[in-house]
N, C-alpha and C. Protein backbone atom coordinates (compact mmCIF):
# COMPACT_ATOMS: atom_id res chain seq x y z
N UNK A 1 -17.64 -53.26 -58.66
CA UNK A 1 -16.90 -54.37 -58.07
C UNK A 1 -17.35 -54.52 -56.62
N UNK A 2 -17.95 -55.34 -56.48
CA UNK A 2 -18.39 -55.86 -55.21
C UNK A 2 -17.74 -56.30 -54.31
N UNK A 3 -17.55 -56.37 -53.00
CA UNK A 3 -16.22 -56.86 -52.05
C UNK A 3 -16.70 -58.05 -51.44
N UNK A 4 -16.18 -59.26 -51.33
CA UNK A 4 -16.46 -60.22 -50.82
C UNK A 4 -16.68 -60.14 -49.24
N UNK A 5 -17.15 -60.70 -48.24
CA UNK A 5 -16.87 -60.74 -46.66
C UNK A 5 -15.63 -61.30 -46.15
N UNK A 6 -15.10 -61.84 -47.45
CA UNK A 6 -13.57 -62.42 -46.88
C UNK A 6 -12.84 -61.46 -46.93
N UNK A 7 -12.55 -60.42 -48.18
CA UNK A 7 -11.93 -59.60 -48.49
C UNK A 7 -12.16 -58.37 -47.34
N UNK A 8 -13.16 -58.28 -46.77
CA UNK A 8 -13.88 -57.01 -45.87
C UNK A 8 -13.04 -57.72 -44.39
N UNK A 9 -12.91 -59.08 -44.37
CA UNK A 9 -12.70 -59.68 -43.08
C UNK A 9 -10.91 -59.55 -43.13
N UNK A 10 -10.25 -59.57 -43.79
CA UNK A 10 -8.91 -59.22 -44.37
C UNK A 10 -8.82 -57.93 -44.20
N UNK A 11 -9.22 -56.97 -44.66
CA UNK A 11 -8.67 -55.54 -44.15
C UNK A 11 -9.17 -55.01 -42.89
N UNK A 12 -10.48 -55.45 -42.32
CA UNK A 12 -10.66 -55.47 -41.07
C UNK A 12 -9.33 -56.05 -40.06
N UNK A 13 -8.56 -57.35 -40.87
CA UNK A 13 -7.32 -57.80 -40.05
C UNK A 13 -6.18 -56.64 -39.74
N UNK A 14 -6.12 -56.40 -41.32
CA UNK A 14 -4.85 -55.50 -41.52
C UNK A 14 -5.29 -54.35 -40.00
N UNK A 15 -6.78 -53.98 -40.45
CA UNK A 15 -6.88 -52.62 -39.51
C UNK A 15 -6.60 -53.06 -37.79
N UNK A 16 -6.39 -54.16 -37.92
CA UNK A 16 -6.52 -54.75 -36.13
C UNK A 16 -7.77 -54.53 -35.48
N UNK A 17 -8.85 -54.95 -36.39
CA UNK A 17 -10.62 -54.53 -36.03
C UNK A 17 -10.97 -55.39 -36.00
N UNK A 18 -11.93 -56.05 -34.59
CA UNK A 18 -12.71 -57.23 -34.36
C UNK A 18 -13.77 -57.26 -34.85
N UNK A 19 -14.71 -57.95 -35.79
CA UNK A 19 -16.11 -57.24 -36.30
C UNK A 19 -16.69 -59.02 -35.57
N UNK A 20 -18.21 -58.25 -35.53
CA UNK A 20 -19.27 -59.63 -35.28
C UNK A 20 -19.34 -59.87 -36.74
N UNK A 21 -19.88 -60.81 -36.51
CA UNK A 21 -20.78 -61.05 -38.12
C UNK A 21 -21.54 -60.25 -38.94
N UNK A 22 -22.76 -59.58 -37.73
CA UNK A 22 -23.26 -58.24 -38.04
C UNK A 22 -22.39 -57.18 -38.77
N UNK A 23 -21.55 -56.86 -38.06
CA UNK A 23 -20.83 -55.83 -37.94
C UNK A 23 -20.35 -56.04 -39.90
N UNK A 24 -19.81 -57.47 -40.22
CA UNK A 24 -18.85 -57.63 -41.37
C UNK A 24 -19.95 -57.55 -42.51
N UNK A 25 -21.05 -57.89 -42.03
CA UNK A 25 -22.19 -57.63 -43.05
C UNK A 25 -22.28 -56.28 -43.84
N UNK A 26 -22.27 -55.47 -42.43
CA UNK A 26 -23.05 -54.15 -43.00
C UNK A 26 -21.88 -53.42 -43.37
N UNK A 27 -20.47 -53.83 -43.02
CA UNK A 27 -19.47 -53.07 -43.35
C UNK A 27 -19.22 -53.46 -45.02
N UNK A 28 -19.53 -54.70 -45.17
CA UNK A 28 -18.98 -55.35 -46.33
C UNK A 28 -20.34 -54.30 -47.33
N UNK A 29 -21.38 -54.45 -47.43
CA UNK A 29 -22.10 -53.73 -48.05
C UNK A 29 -21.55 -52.02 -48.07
N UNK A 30 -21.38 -51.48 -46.84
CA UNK A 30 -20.95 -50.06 -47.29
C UNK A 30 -19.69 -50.13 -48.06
N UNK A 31 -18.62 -51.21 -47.20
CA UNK A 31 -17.08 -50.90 -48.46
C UNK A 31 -17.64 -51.41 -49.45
N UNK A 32 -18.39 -52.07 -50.42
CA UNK A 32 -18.55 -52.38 -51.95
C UNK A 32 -19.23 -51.03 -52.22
N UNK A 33 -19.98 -50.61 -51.25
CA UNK A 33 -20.49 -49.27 -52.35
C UNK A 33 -19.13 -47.66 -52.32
N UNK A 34 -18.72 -47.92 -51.75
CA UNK A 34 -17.45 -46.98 -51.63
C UNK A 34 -16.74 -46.93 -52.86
N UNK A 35 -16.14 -48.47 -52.17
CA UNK A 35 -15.43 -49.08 -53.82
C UNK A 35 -16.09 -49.03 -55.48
N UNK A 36 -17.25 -49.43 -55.24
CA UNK A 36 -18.30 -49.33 -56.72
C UNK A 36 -18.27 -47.66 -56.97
N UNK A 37 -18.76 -46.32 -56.18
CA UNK A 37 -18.53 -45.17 -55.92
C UNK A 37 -17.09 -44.81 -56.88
N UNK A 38 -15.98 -45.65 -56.09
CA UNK A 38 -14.59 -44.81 -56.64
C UNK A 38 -14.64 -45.16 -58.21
N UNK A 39 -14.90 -46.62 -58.47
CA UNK A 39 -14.74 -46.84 -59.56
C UNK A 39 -16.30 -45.87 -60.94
N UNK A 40 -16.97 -45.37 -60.16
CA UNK A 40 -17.46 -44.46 -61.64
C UNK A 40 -16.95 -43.32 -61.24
N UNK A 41 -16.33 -42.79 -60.12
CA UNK A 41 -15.22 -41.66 -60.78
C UNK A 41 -14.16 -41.94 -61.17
N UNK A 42 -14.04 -43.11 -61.49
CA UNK A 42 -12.50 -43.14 -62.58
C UNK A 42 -13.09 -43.52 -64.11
N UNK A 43 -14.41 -43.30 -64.29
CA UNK A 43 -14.97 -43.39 -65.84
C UNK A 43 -15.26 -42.34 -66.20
N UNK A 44 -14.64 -41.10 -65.34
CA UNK A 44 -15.18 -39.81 -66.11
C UNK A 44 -14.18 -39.77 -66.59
N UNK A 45 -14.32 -38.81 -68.14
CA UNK A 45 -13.23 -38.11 -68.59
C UNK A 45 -13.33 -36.43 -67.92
N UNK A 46 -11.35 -37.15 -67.99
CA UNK A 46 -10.68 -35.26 -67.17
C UNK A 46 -9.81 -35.21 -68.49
N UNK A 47 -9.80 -35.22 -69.65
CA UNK A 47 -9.04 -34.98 -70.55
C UNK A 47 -9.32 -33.39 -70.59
N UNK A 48 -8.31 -32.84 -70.58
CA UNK A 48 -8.42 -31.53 -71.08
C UNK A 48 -9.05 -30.74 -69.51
N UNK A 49 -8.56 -31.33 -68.38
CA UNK A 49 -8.57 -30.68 -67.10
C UNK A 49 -7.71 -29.97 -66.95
N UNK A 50 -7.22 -29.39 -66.17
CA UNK A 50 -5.77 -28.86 -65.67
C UNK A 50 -6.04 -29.53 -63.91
N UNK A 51 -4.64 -30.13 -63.57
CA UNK A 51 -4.95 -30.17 -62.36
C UNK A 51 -4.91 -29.32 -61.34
N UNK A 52 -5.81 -29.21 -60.52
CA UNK A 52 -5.42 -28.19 -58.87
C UNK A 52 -4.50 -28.02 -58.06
N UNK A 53 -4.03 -27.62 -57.28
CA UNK A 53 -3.73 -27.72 -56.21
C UNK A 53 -4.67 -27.90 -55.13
N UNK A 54 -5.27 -26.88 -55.35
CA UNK A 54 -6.85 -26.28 -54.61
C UNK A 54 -7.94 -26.11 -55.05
N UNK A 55 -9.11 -26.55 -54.84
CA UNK A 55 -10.62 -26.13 -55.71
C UNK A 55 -10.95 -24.39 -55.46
N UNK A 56 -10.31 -23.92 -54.39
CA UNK A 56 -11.02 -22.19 -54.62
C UNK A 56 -9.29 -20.82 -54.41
N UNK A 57 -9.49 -20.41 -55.13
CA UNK A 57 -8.28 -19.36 -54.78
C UNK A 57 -8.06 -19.37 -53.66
N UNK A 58 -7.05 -19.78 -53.49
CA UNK A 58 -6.10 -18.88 -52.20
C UNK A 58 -5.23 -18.19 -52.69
N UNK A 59 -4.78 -17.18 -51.45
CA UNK A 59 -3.52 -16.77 -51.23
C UNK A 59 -2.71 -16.61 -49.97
N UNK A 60 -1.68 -16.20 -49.55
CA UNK A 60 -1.22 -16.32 -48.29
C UNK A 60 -1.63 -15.38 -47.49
N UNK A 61 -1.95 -15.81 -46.39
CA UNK A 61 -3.35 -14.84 -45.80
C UNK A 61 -1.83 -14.47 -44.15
N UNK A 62 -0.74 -14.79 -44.38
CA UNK A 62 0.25 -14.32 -43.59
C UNK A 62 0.52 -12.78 -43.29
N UNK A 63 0.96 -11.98 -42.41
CA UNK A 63 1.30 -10.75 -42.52
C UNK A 63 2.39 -10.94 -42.85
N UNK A 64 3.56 -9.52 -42.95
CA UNK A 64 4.21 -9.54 -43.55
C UNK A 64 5.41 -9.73 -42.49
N UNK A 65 6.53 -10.11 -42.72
CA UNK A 65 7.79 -10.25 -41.48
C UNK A 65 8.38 -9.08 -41.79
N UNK A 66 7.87 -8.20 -40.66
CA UNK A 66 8.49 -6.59 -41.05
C UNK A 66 9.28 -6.83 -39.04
N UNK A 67 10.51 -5.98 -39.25
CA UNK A 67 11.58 -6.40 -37.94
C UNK A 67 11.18 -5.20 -36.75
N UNK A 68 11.42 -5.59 -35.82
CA UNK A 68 10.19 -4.70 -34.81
C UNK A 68 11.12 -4.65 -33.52
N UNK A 69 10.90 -4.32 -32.55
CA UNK A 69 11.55 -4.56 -31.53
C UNK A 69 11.56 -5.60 -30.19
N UNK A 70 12.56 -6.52 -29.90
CA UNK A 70 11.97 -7.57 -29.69
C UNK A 70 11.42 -7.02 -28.10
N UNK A 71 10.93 -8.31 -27.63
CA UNK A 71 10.57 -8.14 -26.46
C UNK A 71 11.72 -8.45 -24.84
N UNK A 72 11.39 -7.36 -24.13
CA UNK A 72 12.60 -6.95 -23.41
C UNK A 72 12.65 -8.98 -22.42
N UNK A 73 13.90 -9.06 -21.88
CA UNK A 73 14.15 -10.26 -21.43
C UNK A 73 13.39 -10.61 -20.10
N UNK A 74 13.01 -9.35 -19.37
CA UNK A 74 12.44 -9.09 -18.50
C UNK A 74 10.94 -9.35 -17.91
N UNK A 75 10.23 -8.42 -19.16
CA UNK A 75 9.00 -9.14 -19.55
C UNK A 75 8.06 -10.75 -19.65
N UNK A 76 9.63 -11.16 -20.69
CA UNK A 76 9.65 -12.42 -21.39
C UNK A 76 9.45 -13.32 -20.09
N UNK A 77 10.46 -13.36 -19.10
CA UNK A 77 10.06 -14.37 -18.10
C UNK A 77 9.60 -13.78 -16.78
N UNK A 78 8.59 -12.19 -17.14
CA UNK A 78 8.70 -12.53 -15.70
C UNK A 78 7.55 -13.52 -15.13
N UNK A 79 6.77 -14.52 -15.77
CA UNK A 79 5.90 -15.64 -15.47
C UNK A 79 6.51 -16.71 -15.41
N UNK A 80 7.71 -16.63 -15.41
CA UNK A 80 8.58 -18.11 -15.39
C UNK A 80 8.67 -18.75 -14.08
N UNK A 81 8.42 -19.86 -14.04
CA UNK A 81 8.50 -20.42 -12.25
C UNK A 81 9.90 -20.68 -12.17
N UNK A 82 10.63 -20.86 -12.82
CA UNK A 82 12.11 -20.81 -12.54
C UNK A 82 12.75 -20.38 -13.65
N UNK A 83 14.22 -19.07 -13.27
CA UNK A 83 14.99 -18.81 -14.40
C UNK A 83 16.12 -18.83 -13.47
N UNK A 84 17.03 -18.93 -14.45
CA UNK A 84 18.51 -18.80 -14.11
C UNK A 84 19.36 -17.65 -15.48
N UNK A 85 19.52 -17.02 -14.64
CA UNK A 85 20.13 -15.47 -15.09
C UNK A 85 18.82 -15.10 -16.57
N UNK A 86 19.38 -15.05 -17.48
CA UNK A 86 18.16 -14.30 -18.41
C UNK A 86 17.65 -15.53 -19.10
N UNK A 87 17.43 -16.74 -18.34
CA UNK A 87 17.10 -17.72 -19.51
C UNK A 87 15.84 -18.71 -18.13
N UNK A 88 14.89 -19.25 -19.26
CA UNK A 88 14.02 -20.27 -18.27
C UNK A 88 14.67 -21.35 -17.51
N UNK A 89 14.24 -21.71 -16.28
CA UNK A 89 15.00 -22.70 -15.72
C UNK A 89 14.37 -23.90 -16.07
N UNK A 90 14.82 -24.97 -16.08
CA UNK A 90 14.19 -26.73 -16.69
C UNK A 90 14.65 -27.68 -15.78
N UNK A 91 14.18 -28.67 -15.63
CA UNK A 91 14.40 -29.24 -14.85
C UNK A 91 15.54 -30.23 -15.77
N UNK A 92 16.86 -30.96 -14.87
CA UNK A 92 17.73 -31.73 -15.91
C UNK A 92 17.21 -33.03 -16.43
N UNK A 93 17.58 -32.90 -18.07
CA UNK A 93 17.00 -33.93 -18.64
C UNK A 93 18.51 -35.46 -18.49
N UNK A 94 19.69 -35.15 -18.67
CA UNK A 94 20.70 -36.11 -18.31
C UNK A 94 21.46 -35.68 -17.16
N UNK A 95 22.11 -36.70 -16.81
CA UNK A 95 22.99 -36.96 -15.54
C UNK A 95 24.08 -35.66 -15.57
């Protein structure tokens, strides 16, 4: 299925994209081959596929949440450019 330059000049609208003439030419030729592209992968048969999630194994590559000791309050800010008692200081966001 081939895309017209009107049709290429229409989603160029939607996209809010100014094209030259040039520009709608060579775009209009690459979107028909995109489009021509999608449409012979929808003539393969996947009968008897299973679908993916993922093309290669994963697994959760997370450590584990084992409970530890936190870090003292002290530590925590002492790079803080402003605190007020054990907490960061901010500048006020309302009145």
């Amino acid at each position: 299925m081939s895309l017209t330059a009107d049709q290429v000049r229409w989603v160029a609208h939607l996209a809010r994209l100014e094209l030259s003439e040039a520009d709608l030419a060579k775009l209009t030729e690459q979107l028909s081959a995109i489009v021509d592209y999608v449409g012979q992968l929808q003539s393969v048969n996947t009968d008897g596929v299973e679908p993916l999630a993922h093309p290669l194994p994963i697994h959760n590559v997370f450590r584990e949440d084992e409970p530890h000791v936190p870090l003292p309050v002290e530590a925590a800010l002492a790079n803080a450019p402003d605190r007020h008692g054990g907490f960061y200081g901010v500048p006020a966001v309302l009145d």
